[in-house]
N, C-alpha and C. Protein backbone atom coordinates (compact mmCIF):
# COMPACT_ATOMS: atom_id res chain seq x y z
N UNK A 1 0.82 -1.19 0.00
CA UNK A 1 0.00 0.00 0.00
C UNK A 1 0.87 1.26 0.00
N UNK A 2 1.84 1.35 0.41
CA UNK A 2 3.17 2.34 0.98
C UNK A 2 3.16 2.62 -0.56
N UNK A 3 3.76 1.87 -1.35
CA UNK A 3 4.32 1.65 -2.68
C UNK A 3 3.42 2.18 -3.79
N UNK A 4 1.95 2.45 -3.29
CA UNK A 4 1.15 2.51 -4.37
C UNK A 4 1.02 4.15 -4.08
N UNK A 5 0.89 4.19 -2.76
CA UNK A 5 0.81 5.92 -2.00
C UNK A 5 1.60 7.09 -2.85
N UNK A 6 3.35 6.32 -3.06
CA UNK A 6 4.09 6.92 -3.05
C UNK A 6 4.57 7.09 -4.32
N UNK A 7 4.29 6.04 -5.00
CA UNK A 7 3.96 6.03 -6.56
C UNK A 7 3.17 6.82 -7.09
N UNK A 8 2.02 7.05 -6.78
CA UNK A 8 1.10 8.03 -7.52
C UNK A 8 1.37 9.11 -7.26
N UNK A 9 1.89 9.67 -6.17
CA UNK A 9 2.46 11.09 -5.60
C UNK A 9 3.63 11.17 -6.55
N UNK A 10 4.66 10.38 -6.67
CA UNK A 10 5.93 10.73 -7.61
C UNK A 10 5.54 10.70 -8.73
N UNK A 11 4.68 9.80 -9.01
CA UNK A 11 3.85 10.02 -10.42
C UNK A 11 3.54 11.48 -11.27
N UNK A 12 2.65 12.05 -10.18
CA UNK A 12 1.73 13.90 -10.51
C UNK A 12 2.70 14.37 -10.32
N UNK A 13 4.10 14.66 -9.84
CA UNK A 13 4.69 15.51 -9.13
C UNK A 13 5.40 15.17 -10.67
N UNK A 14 6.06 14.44 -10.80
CA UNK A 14 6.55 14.26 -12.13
C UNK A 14 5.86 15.05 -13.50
N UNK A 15 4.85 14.78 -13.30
CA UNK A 15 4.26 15.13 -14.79
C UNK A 15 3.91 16.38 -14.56
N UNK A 16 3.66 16.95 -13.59
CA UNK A 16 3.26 18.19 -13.19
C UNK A 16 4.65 19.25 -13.65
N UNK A 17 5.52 18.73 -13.05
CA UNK A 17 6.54 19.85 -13.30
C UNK A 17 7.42 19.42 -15.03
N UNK A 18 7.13 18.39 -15.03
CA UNK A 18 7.46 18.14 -16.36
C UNK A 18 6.82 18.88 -17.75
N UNK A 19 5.12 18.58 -17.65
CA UNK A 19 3.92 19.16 -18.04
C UNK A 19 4.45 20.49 -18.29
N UNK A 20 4.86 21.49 -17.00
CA UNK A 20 4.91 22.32 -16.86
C UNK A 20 5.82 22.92 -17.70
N UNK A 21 7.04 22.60 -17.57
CA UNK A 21 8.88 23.08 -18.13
C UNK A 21 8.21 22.65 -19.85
N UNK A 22 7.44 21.72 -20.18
CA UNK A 22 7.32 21.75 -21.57
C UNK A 22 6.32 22.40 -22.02
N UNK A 23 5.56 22.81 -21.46
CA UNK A 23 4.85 24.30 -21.84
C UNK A 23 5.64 25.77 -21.76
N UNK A 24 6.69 25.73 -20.84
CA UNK A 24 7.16 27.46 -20.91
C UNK A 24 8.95 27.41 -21.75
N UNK A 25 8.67 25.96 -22.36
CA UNK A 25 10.16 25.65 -23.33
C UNK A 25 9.04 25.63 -24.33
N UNK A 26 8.27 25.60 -24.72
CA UNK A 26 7.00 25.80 -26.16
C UNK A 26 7.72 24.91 -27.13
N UNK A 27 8.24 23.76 -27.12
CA UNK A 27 9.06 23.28 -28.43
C UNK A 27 8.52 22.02 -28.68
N UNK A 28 7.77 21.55 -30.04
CA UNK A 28 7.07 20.79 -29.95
C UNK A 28 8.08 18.74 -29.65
N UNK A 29 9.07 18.91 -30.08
CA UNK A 29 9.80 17.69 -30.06
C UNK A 29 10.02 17.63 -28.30
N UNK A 30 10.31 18.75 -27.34
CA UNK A 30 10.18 18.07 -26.06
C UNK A 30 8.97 17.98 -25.90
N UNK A 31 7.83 18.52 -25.91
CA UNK A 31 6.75 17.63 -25.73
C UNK A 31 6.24 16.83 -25.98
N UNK A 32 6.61 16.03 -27.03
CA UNK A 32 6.08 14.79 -27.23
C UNK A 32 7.26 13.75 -26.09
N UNK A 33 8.27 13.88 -26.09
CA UNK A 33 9.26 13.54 -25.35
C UNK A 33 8.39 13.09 -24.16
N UNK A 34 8.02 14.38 -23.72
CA UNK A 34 7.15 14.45 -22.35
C UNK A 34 6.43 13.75 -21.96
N UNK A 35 5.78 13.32 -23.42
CA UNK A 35 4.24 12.77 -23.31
C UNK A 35 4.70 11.24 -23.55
N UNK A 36 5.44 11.04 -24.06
CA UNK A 36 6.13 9.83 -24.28
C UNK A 36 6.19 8.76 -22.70
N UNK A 37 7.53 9.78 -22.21
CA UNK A 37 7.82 9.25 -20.92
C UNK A 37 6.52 9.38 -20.19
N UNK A 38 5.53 10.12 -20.14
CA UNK A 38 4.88 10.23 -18.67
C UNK A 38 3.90 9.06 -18.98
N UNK A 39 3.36 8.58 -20.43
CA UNK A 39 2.44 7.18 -20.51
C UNK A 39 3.00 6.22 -20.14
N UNK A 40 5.07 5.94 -20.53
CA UNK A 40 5.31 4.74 -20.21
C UNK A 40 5.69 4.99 -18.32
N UNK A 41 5.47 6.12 -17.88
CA UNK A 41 5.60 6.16 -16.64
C UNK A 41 4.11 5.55 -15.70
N UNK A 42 3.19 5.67 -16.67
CA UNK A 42 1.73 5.18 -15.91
C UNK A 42 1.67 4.09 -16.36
N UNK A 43 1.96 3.34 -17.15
CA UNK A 43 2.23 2.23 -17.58
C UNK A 43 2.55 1.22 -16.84
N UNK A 44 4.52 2.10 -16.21
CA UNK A 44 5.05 1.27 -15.39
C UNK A 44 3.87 0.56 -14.24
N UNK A 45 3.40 2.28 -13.70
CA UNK A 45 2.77 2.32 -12.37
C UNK A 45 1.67 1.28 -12.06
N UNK A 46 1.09 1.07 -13.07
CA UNK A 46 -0.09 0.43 -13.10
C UNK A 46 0.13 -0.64 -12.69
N UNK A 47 1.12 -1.06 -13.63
CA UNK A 47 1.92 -2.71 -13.76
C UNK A 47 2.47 -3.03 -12.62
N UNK A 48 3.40 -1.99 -11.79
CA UNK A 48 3.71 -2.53 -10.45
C UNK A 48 2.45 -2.48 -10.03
N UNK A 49 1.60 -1.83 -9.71
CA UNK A 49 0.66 -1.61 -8.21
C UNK A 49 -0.03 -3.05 -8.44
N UNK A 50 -0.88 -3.57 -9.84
CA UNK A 50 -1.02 -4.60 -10.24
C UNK A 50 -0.60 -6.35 -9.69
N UNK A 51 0.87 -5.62 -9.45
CA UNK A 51 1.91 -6.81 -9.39
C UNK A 51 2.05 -6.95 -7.56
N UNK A 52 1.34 -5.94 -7.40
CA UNK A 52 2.01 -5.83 -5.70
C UNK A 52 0.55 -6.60 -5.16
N UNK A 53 -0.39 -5.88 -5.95
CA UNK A 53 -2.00 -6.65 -5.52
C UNK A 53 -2.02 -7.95 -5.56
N UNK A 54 -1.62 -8.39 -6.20
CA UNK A 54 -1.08 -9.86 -6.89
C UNK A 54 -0.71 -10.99 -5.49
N UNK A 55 0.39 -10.06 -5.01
CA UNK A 55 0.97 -11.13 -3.81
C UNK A 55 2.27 -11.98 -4.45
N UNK A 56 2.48 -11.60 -5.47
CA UNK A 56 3.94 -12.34 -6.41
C UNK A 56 5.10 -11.98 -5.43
N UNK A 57 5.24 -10.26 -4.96
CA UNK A 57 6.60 -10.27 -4.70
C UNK A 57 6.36 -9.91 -3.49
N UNK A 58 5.60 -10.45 -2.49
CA UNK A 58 5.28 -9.95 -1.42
C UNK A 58 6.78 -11.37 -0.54
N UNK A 59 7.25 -11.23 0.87
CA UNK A 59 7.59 -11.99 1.22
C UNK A 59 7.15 -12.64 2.43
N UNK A 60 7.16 -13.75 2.51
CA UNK A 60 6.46 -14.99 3.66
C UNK A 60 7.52 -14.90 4.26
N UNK A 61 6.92 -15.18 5.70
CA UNK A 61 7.98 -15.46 6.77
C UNK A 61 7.35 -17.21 7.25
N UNK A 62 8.46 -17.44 6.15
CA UNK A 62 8.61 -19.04 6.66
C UNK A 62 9.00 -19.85 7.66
């Protein structure tokens, strides 16, 4: 749950200031850049939080 908290927070905070710097640089090749990274960044996110729901990489105390 920690992981998913802190993920979505680094997530917005990311795209937010990213979002941002490629609107007041107006140049269309970093924004697609932008837009590039921030889908395969929700991508990632999804896929971990997914993976954590899962119980795959959780660890047992055997």
């Amino acid at each position: 749950m920690d992981n998913m908290i802190t993920g979505v927070l680094s997530a917005t905070l990311f795209i937010a200031f990213a979002a941002g710097l490629a609107e007041s640089i107006n140049a269309i090749p970093f924004m697609i850049i932008v837009a590039i990274v921030s889908v395969m960044l929700l991508v990632d996110l999804v896929q971990s939080i997914k993976q954590g729901f899962s119980g795959k990489d959780q660890q047992r105390d055997d």
